[in-house]
N, C-alpha and C. Protein backbone atom coordinates (compact mmCIF):
# COMPACT_ATOMS: atom_id res chain seq x y z
N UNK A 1 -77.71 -30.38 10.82
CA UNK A 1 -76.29 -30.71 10.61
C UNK A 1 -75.50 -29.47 10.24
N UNK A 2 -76.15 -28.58 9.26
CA UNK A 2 -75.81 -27.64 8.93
C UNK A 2 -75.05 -25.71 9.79
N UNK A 3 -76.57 -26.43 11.11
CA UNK A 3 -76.10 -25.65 12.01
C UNK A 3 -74.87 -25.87 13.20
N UNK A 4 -75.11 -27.57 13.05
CA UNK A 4 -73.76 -28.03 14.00
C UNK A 4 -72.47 -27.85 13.42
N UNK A 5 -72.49 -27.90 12.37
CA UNK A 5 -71.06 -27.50 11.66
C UNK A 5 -70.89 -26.20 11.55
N UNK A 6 -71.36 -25.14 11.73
CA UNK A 6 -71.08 -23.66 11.75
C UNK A 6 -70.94 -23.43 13.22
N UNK A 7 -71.56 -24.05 14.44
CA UNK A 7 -71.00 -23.85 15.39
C UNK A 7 -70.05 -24.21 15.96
N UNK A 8 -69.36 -25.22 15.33
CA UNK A 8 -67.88 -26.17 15.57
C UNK A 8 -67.06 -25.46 14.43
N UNK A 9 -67.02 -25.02 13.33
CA UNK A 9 -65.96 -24.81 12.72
C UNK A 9 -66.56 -23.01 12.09
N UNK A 10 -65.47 -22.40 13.11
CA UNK A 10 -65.65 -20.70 12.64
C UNK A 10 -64.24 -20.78 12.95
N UNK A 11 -64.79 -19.02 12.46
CA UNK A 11 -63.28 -18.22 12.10
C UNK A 11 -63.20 -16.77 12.89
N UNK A 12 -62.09 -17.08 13.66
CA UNK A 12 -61.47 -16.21 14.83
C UNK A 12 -61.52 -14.90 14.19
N UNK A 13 -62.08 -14.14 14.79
CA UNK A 13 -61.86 -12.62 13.84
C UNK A 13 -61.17 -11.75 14.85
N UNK A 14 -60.76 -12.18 16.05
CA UNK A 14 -59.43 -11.05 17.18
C UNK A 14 -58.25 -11.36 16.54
N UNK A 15 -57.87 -12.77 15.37
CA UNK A 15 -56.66 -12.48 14.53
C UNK A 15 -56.05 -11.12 14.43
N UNK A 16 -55.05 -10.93 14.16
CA UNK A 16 -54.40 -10.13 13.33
C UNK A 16 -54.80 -10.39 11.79
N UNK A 17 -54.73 -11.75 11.65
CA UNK A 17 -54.87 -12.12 10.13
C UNK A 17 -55.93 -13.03 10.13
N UNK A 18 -57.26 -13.13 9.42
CA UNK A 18 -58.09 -13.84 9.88
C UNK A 18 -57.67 -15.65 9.28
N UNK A 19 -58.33 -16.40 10.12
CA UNK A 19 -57.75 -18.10 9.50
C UNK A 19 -59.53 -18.63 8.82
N UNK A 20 -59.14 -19.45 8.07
CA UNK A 20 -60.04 -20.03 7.08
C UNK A 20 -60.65 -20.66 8.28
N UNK A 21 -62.28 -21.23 8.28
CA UNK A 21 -63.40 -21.90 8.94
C UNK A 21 -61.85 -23.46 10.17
N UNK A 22 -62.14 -23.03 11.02
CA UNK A 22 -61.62 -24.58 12.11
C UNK A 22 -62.26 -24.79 13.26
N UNK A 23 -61.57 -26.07 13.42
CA UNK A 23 -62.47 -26.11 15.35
C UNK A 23 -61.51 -25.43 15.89
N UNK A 24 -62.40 -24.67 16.67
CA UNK A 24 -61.87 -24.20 17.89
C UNK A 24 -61.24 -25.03 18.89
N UNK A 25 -61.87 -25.90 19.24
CA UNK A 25 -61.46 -27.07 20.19
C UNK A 25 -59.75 -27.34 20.36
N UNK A 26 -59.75 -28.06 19.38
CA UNK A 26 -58.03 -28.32 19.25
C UNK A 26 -57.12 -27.26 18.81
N UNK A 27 -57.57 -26.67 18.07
CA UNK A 27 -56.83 -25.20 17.37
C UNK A 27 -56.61 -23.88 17.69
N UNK A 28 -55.99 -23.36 17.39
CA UNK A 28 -56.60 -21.84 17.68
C UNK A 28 -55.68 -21.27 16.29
N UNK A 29 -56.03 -19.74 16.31
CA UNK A 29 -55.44 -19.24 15.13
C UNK A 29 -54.42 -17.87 15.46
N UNK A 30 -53.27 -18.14 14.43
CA UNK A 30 -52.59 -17.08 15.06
C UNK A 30 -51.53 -16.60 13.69
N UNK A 31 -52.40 -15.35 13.54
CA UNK A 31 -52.00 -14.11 12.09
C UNK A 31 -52.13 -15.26 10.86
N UNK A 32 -53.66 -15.52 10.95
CA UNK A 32 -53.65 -16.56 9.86
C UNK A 32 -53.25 -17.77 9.49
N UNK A 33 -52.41 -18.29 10.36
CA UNK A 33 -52.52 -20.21 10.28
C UNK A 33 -53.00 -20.91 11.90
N UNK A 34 -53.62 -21.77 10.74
CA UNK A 34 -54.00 -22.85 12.06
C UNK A 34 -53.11 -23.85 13.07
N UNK A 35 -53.18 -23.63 13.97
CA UNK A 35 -51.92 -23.90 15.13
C UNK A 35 -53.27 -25.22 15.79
N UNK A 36 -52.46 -26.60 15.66
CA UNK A 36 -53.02 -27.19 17.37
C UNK A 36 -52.86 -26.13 18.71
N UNK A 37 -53.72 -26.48 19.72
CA UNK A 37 -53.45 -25.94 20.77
C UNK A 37 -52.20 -26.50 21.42
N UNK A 38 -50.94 -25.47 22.35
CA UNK A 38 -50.27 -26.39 22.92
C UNK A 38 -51.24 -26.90 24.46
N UNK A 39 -50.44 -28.08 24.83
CA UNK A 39 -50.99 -28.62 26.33
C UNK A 39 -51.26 -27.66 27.17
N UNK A 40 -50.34 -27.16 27.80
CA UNK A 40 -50.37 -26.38 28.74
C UNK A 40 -50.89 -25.24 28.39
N UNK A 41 -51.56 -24.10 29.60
CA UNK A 41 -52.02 -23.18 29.47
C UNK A 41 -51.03 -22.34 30.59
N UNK A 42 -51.26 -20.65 30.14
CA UNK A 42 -51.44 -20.16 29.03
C UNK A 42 -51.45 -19.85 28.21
N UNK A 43 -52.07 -20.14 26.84
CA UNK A 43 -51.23 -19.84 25.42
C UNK A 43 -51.34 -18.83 24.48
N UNK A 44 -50.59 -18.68 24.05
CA UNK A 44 -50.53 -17.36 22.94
C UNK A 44 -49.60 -17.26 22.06
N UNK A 45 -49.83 -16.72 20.99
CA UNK A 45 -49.15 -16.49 19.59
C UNK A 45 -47.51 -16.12 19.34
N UNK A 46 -47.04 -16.24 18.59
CA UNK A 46 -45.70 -16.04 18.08
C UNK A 46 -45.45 -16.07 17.11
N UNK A 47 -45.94 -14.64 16.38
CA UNK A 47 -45.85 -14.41 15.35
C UNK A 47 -47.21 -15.65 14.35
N UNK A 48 -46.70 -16.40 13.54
CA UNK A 48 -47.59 -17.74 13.10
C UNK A 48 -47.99 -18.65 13.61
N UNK A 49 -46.98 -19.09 15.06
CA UNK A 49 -46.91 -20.42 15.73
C UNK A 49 -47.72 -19.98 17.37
N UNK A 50 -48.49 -21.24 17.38
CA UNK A 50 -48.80 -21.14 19.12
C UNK A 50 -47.67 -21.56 20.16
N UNK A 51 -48.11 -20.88 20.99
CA UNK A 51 -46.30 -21.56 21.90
C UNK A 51 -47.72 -21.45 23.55
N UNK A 52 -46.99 -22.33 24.35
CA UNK A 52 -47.46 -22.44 25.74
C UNK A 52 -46.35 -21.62 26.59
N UNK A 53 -46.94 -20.50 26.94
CA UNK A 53 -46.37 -19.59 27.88
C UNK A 53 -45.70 -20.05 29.11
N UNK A 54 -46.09 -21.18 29.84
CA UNK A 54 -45.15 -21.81 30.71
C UNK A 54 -43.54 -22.12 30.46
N UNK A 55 -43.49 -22.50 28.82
CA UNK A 55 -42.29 -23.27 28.69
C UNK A 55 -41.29 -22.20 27.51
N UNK A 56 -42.19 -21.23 26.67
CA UNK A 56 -41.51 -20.59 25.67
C UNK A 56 -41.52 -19.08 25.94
N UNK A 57 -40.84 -18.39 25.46
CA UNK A 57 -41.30 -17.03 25.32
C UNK A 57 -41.28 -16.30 24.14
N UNK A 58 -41.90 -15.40 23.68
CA UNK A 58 -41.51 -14.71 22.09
C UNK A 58 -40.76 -13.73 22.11
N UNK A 59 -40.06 -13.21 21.62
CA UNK A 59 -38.91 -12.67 21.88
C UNK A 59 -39.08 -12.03 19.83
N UNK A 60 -39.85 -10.86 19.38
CA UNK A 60 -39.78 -10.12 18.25
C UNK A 60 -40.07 -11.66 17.46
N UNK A 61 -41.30 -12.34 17.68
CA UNK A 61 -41.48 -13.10 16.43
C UNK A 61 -40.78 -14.30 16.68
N UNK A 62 -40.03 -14.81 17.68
CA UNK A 62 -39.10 -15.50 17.75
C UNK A 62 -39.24 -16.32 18.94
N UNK A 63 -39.45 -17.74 18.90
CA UNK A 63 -39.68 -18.77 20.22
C UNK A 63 -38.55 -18.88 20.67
N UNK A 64 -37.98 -18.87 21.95
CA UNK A 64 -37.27 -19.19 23.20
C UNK A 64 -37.75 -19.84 24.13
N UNK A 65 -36.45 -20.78 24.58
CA UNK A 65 -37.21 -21.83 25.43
C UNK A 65 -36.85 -20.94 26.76
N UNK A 66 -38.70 -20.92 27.74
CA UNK A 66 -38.07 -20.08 28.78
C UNK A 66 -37.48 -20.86 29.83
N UNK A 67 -36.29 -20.24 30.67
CA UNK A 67 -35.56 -20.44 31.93
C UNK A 67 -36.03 -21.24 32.77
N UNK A 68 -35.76 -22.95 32.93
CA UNK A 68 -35.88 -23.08 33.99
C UNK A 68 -36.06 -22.58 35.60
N UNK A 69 -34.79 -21.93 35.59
CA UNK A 69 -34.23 -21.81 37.04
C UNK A 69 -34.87 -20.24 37.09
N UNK A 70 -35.76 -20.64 38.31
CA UNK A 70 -36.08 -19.49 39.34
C UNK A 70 -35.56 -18.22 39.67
N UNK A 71 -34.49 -18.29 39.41
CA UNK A 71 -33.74 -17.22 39.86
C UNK A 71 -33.24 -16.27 38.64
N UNK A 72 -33.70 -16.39 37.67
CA UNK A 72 -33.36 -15.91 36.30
C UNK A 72 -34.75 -15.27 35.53
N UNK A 73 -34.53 -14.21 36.01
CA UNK A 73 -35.12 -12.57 35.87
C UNK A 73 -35.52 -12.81 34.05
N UNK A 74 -36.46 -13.18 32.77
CA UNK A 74 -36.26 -13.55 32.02
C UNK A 74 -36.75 -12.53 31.14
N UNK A 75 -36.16 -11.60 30.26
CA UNK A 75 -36.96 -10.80 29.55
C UNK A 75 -36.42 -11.14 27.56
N UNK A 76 -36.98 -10.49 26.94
CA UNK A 76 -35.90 -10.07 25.85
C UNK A 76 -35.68 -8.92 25.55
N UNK A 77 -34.51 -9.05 24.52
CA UNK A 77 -33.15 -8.27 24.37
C UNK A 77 -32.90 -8.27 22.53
N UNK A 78 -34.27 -7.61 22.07
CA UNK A 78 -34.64 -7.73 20.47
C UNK A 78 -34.92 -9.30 20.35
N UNK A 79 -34.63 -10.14 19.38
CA UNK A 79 -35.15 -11.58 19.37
C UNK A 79 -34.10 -12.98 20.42
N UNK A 80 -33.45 -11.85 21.33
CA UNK A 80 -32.60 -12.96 22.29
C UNK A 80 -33.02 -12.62 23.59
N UNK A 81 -33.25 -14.00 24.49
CA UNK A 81 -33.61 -13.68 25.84
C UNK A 81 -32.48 -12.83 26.78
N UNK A 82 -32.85 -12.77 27.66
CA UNK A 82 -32.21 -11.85 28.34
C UNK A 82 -32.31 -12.26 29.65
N UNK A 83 -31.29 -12.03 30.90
CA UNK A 83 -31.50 -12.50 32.19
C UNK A 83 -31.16 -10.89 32.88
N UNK A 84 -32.68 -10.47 33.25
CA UNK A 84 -32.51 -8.94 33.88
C UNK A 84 -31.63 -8.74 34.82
N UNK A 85 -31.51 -9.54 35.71
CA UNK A 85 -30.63 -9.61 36.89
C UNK A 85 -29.22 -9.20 36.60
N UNK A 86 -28.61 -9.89 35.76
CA UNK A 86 -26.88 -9.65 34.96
C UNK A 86 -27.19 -9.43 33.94
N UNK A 87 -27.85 -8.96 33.26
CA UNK A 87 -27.56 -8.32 32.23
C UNK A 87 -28.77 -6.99 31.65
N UNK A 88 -28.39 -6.00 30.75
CA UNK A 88 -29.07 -5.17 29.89
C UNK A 88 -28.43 -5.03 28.47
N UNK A 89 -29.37 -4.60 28.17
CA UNK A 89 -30.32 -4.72 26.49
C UNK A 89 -29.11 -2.85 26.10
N UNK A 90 -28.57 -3.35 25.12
CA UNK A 90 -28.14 -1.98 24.67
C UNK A 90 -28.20 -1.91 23.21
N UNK A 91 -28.82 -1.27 22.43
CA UNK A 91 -29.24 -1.53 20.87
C UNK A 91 -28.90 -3.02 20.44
N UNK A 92 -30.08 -3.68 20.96
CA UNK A 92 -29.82 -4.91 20.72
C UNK A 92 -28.98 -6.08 20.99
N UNK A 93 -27.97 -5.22 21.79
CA UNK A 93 -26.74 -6.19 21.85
C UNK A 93 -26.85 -6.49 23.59
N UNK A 94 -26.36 -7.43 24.18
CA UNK A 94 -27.00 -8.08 25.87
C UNK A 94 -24.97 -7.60 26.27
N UNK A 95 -25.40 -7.09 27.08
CA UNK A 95 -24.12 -6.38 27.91
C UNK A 95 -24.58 -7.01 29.06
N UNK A 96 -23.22 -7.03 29.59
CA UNK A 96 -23.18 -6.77 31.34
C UNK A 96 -23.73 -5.62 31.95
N UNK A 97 -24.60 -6.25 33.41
CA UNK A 97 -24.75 -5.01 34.48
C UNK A 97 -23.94 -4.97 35.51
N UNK A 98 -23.42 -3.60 35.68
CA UNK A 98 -22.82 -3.11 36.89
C UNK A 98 -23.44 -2.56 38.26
N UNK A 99 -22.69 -3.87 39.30
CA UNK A 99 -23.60 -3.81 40.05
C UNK A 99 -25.61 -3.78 40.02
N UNK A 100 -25.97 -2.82 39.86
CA UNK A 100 -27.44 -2.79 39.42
C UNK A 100 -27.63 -2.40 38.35
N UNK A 101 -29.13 -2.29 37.95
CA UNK A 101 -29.59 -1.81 36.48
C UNK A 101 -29.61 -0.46 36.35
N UNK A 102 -29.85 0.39 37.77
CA UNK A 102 -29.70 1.98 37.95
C UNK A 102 -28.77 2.14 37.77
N UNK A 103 -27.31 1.36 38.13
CA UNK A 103 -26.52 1.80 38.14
C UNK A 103 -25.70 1.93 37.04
N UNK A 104 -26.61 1.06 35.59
CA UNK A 104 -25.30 0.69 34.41
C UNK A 104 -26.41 1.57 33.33
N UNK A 105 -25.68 2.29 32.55
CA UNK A 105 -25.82 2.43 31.54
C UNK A 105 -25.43 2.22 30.04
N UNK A 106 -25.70 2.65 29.09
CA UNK A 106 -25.52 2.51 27.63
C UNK A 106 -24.94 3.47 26.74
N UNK A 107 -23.84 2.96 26.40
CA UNK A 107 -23.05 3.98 25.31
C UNK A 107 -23.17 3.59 24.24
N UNK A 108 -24.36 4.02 23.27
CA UNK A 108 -24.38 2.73 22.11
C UNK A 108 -24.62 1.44 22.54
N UNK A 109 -23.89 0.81 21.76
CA UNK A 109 -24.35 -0.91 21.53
C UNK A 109 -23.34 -1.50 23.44
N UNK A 110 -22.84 -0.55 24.13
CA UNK A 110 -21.57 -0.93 25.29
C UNK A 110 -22.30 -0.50 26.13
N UNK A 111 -22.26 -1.14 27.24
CA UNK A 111 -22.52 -0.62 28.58
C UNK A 111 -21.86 -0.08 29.09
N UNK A 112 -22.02 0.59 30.80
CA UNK A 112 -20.84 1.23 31.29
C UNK A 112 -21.51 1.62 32.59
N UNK A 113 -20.78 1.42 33.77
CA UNK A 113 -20.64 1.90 35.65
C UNK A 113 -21.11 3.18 35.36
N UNK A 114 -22.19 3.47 35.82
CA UNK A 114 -22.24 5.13 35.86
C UNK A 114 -21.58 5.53 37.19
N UNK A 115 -21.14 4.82 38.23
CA UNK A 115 -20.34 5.86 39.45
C UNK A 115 -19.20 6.14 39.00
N UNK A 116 -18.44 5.09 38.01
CA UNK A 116 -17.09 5.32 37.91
C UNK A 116 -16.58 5.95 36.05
N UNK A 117 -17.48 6.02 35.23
CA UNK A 117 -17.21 6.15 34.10
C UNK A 117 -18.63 6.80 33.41
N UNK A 118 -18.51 7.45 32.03
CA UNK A 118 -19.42 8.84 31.57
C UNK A 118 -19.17 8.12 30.02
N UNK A 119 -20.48 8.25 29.48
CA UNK A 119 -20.28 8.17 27.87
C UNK A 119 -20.29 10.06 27.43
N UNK A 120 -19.41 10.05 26.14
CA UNK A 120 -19.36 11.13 25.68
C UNK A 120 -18.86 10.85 23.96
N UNK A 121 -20.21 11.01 23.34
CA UNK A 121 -20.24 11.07 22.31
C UNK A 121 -20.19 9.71 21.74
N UNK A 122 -20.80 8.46 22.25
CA UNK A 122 -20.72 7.35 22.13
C UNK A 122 -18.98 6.71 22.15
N UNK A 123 -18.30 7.71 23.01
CA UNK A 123 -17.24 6.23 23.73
C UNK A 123 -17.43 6.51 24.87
N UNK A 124 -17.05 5.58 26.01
CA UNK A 124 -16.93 5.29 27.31
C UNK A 124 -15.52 6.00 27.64
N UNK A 125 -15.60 6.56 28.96
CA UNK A 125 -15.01 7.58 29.09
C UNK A 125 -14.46 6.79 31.11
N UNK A 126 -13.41 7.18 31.38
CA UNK A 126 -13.19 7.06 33.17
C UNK A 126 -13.35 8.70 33.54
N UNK A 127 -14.56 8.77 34.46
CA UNK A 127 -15.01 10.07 35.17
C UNK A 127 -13.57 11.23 35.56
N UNK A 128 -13.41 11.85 35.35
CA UNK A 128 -12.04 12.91 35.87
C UNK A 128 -13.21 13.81 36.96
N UNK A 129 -12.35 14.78 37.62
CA UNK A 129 -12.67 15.41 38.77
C UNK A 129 -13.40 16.52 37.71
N UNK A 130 -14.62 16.96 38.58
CA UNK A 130 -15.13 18.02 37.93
C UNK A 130 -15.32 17.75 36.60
N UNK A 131 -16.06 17.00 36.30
CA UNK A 131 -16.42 16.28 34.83
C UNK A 131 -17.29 16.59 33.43
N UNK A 132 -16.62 16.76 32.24
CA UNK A 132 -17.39 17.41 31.14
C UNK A 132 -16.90 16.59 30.22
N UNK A 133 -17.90 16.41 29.66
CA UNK A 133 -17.36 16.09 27.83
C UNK A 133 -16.88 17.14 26.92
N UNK A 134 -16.06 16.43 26.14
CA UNK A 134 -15.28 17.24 25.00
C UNK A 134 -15.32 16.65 24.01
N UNK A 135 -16.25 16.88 22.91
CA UNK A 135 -16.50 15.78 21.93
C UNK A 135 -16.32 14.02 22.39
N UNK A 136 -15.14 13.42 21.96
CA UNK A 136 -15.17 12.08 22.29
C UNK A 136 -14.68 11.72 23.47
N UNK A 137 -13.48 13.03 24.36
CA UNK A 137 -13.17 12.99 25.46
C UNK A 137 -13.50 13.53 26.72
N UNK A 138 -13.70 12.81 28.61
CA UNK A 138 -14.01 13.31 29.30
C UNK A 138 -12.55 14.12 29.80
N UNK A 139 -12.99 15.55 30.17
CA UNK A 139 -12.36 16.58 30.65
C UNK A 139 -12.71 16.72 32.19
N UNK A 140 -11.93 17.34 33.14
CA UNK A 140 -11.97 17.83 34.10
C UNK A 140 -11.96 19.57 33.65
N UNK A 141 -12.94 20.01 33.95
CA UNK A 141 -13.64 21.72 33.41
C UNK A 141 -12.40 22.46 34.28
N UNK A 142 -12.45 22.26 35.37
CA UNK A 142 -11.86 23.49 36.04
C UNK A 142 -10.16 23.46 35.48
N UNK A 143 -9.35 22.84 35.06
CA UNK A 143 -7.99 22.76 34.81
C UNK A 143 -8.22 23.03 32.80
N UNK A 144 -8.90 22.09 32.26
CA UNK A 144 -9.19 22.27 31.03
C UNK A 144 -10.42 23.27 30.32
N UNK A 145 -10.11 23.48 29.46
CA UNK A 145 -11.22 23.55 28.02
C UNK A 145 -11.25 23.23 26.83
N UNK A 146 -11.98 23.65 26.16
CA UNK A 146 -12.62 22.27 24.91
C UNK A 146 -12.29 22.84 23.92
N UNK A 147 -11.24 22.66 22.71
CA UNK A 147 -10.78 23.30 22.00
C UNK A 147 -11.31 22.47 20.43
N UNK A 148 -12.00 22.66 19.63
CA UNK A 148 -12.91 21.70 18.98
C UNK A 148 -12.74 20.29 19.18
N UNK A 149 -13.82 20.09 20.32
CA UNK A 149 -13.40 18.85 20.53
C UNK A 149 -12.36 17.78 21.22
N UNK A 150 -11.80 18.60 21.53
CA UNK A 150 -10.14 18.39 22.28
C UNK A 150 -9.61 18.60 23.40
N UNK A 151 -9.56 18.42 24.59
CA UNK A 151 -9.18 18.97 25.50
C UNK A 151 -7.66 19.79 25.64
N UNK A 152 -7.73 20.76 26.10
CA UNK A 152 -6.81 21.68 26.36
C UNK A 152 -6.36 22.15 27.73
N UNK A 153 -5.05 22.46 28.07
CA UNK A 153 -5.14 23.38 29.39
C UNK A 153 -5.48 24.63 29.34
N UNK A 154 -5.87 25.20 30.35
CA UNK A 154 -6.95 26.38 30.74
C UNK A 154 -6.20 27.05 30.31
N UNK A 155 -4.73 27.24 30.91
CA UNK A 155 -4.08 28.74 30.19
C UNK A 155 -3.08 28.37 28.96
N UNK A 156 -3.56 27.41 27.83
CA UNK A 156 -2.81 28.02 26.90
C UNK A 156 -3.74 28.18 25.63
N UNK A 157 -3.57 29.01 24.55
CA UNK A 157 -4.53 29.07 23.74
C UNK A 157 -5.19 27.71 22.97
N UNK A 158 -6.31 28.04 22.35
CA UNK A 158 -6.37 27.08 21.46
C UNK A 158 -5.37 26.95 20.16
N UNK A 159 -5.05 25.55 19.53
CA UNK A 159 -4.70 26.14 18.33
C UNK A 159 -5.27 26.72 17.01
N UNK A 160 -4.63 27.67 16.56
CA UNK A 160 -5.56 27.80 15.31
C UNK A 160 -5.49 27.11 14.42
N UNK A 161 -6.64 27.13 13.22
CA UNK A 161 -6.98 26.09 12.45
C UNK A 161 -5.63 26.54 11.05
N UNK A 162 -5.36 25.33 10.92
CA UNK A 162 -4.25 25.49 9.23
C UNK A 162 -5.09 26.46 8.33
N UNK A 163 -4.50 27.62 7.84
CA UNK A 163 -4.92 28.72 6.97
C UNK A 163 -4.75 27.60 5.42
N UNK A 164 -5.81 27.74 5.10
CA UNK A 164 -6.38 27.72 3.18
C UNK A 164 -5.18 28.25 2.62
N UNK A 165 -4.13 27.73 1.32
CA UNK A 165 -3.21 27.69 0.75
C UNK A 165 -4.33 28.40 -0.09
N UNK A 166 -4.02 29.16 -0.66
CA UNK A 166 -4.85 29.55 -2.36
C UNK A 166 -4.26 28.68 -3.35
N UNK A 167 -5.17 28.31 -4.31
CA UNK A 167 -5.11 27.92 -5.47
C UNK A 167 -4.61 28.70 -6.59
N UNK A 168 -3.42 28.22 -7.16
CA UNK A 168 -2.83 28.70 -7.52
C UNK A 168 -3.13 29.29 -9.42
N UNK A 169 -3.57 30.18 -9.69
CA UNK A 169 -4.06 30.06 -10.98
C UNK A 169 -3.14 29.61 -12.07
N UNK A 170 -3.97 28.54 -12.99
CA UNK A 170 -3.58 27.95 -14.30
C UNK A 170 -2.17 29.31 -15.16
N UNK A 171 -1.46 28.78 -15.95
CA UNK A 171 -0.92 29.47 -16.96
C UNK A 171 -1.84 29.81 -17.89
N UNK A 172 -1.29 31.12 -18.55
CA UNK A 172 -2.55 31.66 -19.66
C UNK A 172 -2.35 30.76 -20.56
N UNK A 173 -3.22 30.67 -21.62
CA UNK A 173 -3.14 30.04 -22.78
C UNK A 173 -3.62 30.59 -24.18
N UNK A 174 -2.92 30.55 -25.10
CA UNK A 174 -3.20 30.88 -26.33
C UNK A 174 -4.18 30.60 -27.05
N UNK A 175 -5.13 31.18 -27.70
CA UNK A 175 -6.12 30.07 -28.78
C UNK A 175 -5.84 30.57 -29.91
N UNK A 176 -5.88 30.02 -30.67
CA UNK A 176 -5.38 30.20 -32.19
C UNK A 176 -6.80 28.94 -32.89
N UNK A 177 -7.21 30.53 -33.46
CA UNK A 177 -8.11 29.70 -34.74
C UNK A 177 -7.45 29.08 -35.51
N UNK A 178 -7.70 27.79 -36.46
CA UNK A 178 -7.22 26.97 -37.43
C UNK A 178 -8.68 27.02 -38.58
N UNK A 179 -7.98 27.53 -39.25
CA UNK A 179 -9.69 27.92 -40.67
C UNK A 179 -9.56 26.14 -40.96
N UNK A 180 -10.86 25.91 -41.32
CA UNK A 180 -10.70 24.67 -41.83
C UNK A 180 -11.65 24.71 -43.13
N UNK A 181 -12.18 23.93 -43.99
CA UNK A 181 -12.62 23.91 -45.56
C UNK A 181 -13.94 24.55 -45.50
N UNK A 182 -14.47 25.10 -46.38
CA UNK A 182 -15.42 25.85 -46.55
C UNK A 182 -16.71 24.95 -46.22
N UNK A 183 -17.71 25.62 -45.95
CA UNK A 183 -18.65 24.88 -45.01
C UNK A 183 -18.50 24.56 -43.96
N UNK A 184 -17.33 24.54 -42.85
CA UNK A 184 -16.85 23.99 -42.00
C UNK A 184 -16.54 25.34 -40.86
N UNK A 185 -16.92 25.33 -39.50
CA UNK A 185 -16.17 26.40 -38.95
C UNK A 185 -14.65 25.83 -38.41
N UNK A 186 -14.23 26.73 -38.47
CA UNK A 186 -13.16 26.93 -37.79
C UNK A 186 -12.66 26.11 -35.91
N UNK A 187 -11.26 25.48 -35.80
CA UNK A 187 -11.80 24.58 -34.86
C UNK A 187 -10.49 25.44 -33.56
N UNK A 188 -10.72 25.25 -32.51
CA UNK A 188 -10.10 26.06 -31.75
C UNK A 188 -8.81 24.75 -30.95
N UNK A 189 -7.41 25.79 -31.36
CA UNK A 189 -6.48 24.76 -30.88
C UNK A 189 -6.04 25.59 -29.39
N UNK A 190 -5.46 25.09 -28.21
CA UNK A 190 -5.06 25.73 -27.08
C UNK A 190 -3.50 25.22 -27.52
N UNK A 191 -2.31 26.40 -27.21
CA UNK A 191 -1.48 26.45 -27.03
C UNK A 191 -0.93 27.07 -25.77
N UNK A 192 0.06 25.99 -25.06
CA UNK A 192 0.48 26.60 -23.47
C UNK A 192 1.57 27.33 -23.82
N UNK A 193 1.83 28.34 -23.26
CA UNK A 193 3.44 29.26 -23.00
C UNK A 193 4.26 28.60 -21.65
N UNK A 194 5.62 28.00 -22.60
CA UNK A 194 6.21 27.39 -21.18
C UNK A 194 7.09 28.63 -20.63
């Protein structure tokens, strides 16, 4: 009896987290709790919970019910699904795709047309002729240059930066000892000259 019960009730050790003695049969284990099996196969973990891969997906720890419809490209997008086809993943956040997925990129958390528009410096920018960034703005190089950050025309200078005012030094001030009672030093008073 002893041996039939150790071969019906063990403990999964490909856990992540191992689960206390169960049947295998109905159960399986996943990062340490005991999950019924779902119906359908194939199944696998989510985070604590078993989910049946036909119908859910995990998505960072996180069950989603997956996509019916055929035609919906299904990934995730941090713990939210995602439909590859129209859309990409940009720090987490589900943007629109342009035209294709080659064709769109990410400015930060925004997407953006790479034929028709340039990130520069995390803003989205509309492409100019002959195209450069200038800190946050796109420039056309051959007419402009980049004056910290700024676009400028080619022939006029940059401006220069506002010259440092000096600080203007304090008025002198007087100190005048005040003797005070024996045992005591002396305590220092400031007098201003108006």
């Amino acid at each position: 009896f002893m041996l039939l019960l150790a071969s019906v009730f063990i403990t999964y050790s490909e856990c992540q987290i191992e689960c206390p003695p169960y049947d295998p049969v109905p159960f399986m284990c996943c990062n340490g709790t005991v999950n019924y099996k779902p119906n359908l196969t194939p199944r696998t973990c989510c985070g604590t919970k078993a989910i049946a891969s036909p119908i859910s997906m995990c998505c960072q720890n996180i069950i989603n019910p997956r996509p019916t419809d055929p035609a919906i490209d299904a990934g995730c997008c941090g713990p939210m699904l995602q439909d590859k086809n129209t859309q990409t993943c940009c720090k987490v956040t589900l943007q629109p795709i342009y035209g294709t997925i080659d064709n769109t990129g990410c400015c930060q958390a925004k997407s953006y047309d790479r034929s028709t528009q340039m990130c520069c410096d995390e803003v989205v920018n509309e492409i100019p002729p002959n195209p450069r960034c200038c800190g946050k703005f796109a420039m056309n190089e051959v007419e402009q240059k980049c004056c910290d950050g700024f676009p400028m025309p080619i022939g006029l200078p940059c401006p220069s930066p506002p010259e440092a005012k000096p600080i203007e030094p304090e008025s002198e001030e007087e100190v005048k000892v005040v003797p005070h009672k024996k045992g005591h030093k002396g305590r220092k008073h400031r007098k201003v000259n108006h």
